[in-house]
PDB file of N, CA and C in Angstrom:
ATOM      1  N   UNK A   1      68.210 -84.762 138.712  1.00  0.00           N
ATOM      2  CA  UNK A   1      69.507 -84.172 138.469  1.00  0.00           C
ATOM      3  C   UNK A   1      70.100 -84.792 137.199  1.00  0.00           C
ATOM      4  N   UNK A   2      70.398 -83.904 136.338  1.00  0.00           N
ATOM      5  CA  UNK A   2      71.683 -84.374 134.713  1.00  0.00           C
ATOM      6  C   UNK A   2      72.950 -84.137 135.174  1.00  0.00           C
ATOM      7  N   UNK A   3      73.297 -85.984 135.000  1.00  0.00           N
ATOM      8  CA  UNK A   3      74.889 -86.116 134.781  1.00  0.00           C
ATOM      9  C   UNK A   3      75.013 -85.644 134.186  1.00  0.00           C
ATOM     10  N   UNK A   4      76.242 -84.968 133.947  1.00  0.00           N
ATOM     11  CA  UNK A   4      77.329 -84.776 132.250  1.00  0.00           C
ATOM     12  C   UNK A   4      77.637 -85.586 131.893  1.00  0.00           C
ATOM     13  N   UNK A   5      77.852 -86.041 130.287  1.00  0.00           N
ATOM     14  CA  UNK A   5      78.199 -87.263 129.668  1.00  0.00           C
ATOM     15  C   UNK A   5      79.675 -87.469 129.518  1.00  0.00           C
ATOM     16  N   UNK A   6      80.293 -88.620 129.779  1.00  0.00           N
ATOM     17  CA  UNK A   6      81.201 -88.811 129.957  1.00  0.00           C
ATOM     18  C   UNK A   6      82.381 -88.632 128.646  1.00  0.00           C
ATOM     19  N   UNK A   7      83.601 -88.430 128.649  1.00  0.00           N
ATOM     20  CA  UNK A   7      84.208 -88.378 127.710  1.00  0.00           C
ATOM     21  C   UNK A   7      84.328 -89.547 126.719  1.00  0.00           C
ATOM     22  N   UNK A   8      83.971 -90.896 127.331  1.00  0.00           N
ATOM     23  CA  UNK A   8      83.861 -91.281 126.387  1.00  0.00           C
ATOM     24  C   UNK A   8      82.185 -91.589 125.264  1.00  0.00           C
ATOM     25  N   UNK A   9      81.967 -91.011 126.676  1.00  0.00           N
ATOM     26  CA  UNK A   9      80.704 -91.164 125.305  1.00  0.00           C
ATOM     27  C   UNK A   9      80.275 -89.912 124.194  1.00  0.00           C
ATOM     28  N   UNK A  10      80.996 -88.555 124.562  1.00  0.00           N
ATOM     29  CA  UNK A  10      80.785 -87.299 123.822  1.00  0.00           C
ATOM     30  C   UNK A  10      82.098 -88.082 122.389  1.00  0.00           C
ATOM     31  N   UNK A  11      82.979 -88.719 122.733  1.00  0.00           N
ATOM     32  CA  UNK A  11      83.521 -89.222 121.768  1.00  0.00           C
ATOM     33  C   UNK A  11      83.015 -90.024 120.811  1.00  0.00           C
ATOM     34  N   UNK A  12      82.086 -91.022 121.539  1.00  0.00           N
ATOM     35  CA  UNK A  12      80.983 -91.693 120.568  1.00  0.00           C
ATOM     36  C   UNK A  12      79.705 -90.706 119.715  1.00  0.00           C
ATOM     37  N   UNK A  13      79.594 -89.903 120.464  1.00  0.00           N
ATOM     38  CA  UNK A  13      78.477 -89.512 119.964  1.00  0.00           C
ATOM     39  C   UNK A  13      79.003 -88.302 119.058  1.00  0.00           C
ATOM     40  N   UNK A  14      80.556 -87.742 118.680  1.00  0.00           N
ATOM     41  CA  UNK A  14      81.207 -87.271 117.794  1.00  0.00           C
ATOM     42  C   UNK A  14      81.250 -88.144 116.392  1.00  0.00           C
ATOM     43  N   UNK A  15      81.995 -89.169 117.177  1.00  0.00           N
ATOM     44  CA  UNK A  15      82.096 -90.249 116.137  1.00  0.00           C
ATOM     45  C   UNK A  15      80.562 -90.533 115.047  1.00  0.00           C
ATOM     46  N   UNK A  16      78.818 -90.889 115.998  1.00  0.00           N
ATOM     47  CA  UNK A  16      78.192 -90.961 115.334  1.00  0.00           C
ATOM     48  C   UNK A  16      77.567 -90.235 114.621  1.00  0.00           C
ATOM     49  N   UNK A  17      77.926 -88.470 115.046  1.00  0.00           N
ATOM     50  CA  UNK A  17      77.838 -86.783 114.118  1.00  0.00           C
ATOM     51  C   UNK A  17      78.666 -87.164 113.078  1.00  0.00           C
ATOM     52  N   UNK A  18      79.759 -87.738 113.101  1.00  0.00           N
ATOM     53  CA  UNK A  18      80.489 -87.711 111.668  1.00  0.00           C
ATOM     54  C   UNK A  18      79.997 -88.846 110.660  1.00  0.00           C
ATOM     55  N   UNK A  19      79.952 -89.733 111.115  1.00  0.00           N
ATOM     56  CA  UNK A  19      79.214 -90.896 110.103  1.00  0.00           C
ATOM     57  C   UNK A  19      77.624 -90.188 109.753  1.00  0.00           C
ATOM     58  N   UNK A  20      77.096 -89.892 110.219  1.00  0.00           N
ATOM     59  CA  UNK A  20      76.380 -89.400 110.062  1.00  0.00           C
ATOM     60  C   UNK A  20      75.614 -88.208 109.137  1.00  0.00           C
ATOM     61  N   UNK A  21      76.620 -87.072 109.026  1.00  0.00           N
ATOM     62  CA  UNK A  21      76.906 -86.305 108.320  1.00  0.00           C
ATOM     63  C   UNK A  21      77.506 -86.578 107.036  1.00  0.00           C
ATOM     64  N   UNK A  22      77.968 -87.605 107.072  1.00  0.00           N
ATOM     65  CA  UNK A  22      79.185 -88.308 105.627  1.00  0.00           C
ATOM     66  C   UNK A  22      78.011 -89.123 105.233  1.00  0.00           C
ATOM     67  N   UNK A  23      77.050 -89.961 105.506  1.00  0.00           N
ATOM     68  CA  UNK A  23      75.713 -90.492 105.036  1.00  0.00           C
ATOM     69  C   UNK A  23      74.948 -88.958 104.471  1.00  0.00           C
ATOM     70  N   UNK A  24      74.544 -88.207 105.087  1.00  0.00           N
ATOM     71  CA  UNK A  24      73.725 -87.144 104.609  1.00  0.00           C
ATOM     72  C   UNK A  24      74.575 -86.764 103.015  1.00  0.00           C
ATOM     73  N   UNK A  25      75.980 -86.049 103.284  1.00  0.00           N
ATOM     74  CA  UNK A  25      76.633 -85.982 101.769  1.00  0.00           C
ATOM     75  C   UNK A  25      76.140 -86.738 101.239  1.00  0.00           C
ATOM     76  N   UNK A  26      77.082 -88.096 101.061  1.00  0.00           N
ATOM     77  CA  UNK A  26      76.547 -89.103 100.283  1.00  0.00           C
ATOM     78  C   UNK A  26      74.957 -88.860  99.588  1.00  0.00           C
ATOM     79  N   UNK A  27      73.993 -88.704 100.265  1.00  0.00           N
ATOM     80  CA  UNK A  27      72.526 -88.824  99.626  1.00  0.00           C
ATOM     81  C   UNK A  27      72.185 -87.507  98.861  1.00  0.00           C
ATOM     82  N   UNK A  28      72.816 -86.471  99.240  1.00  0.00           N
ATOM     83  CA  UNK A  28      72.747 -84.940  98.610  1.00  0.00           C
ATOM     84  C   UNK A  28      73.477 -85.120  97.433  1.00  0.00           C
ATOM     85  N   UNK A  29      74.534 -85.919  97.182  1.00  0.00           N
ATOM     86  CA  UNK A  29      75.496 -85.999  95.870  1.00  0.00           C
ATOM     87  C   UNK A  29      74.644 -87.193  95.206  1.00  0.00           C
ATOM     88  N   UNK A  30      74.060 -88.591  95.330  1.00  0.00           N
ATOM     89  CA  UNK A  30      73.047 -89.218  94.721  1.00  0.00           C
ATOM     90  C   UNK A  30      71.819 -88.319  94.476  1.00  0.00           C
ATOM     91  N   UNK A  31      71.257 -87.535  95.067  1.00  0.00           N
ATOM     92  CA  UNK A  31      69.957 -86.836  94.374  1.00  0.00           C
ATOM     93  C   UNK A  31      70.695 -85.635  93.269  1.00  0.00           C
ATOM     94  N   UNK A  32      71.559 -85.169  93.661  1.00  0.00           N
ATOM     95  CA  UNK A  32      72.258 -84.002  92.733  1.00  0.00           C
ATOM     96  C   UNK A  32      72.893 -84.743  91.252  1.00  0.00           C
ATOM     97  N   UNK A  33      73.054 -86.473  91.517  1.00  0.00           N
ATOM     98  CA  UNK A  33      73.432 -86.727  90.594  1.00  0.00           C
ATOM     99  C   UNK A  33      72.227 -87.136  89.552  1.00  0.00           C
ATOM    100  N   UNK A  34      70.814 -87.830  89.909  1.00  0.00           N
ATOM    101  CA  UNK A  34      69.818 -88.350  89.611  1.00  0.00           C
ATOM    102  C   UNK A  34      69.033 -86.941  89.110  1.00  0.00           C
ATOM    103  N   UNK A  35      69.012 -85.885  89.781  1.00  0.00           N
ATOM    104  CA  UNK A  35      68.712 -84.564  88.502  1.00  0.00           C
ATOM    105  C   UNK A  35      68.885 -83.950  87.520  1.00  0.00           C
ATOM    106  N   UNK A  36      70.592 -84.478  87.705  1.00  0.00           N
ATOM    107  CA  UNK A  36      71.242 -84.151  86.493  1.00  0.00           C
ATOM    108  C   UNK A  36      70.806 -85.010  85.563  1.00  0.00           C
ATOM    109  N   UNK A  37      71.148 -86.585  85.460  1.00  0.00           N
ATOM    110  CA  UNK A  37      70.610 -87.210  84.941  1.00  0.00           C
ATOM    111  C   UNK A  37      68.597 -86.949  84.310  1.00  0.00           C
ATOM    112  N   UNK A  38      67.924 -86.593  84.761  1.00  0.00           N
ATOM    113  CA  UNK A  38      66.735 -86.365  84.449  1.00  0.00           C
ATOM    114  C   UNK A  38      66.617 -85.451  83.744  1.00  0.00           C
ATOM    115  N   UNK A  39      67.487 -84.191  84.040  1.00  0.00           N
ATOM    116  CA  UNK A  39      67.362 -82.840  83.531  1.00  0.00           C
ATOM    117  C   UNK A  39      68.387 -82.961  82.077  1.00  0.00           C
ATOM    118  N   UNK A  40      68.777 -84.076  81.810  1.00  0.00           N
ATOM    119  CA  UNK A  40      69.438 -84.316  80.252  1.00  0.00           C
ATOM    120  C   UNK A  40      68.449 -85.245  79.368  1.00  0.00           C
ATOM    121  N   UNK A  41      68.258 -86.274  80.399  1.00  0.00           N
ATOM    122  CA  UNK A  41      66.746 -87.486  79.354  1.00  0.00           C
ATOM    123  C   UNK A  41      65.755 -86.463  79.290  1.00  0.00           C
ATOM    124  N   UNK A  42      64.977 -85.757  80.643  1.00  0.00           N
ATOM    125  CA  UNK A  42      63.700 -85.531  80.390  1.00  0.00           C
ATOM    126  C   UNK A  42      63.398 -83.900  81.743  1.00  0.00           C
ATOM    127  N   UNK A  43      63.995 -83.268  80.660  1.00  0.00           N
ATOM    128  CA  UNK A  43      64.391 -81.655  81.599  1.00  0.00           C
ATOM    129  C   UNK A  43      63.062 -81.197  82.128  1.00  0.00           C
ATOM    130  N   UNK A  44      61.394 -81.856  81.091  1.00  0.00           N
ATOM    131  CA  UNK A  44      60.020 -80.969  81.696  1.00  0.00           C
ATOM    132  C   UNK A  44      59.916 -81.633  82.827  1.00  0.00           C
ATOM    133  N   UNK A  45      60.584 -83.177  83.452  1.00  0.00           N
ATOM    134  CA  UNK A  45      59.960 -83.449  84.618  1.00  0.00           C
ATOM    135  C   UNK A  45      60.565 -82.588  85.695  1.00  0.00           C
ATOM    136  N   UNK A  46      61.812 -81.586  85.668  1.00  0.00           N
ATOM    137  CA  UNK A  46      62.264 -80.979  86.790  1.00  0.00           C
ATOM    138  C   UNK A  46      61.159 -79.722  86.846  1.00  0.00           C
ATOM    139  N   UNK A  47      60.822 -79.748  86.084  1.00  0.00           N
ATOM    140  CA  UNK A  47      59.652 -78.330  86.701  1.00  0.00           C
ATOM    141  C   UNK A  47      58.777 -78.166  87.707  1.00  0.00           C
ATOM    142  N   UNK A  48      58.668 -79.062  88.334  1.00  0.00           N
ATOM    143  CA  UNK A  48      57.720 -80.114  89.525  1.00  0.00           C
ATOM    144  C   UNK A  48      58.617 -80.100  90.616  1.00  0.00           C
ATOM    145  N   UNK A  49      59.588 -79.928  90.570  1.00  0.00           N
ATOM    146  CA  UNK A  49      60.872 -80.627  91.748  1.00  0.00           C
ATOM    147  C   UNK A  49      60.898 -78.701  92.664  1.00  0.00           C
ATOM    148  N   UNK A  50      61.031 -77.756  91.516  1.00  0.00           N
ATOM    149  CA  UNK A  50      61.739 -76.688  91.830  1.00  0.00           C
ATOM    150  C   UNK A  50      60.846 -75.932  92.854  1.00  0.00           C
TER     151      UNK A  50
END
């Protein structure tokens, strides 16, 4: 038989969806920034990426 999870733990496990999700940004805006960067020094290496 499945308990239901308790309120406080659907609160934790909200809490660790949001940190979580705010880490994922974070790494999508560092790679979006590190292409840009590449695609101004050295634009033939993005041809490989796409």
């Amino acid at each position: 038989m499945v308990s239901s999870p308790s309120s406080a733990e659907i609160k934790r496990l909200e809490e660790e969806n949001e940190q979580l999700k705010k880490l994922l940004g974070e790494k999508d805006l560092e790679i979006a920034i590190l292409r840009d960067l590449i695609k101004k020094k050295n634009p033939h290496l993005l041809k490989n990426w796409k």
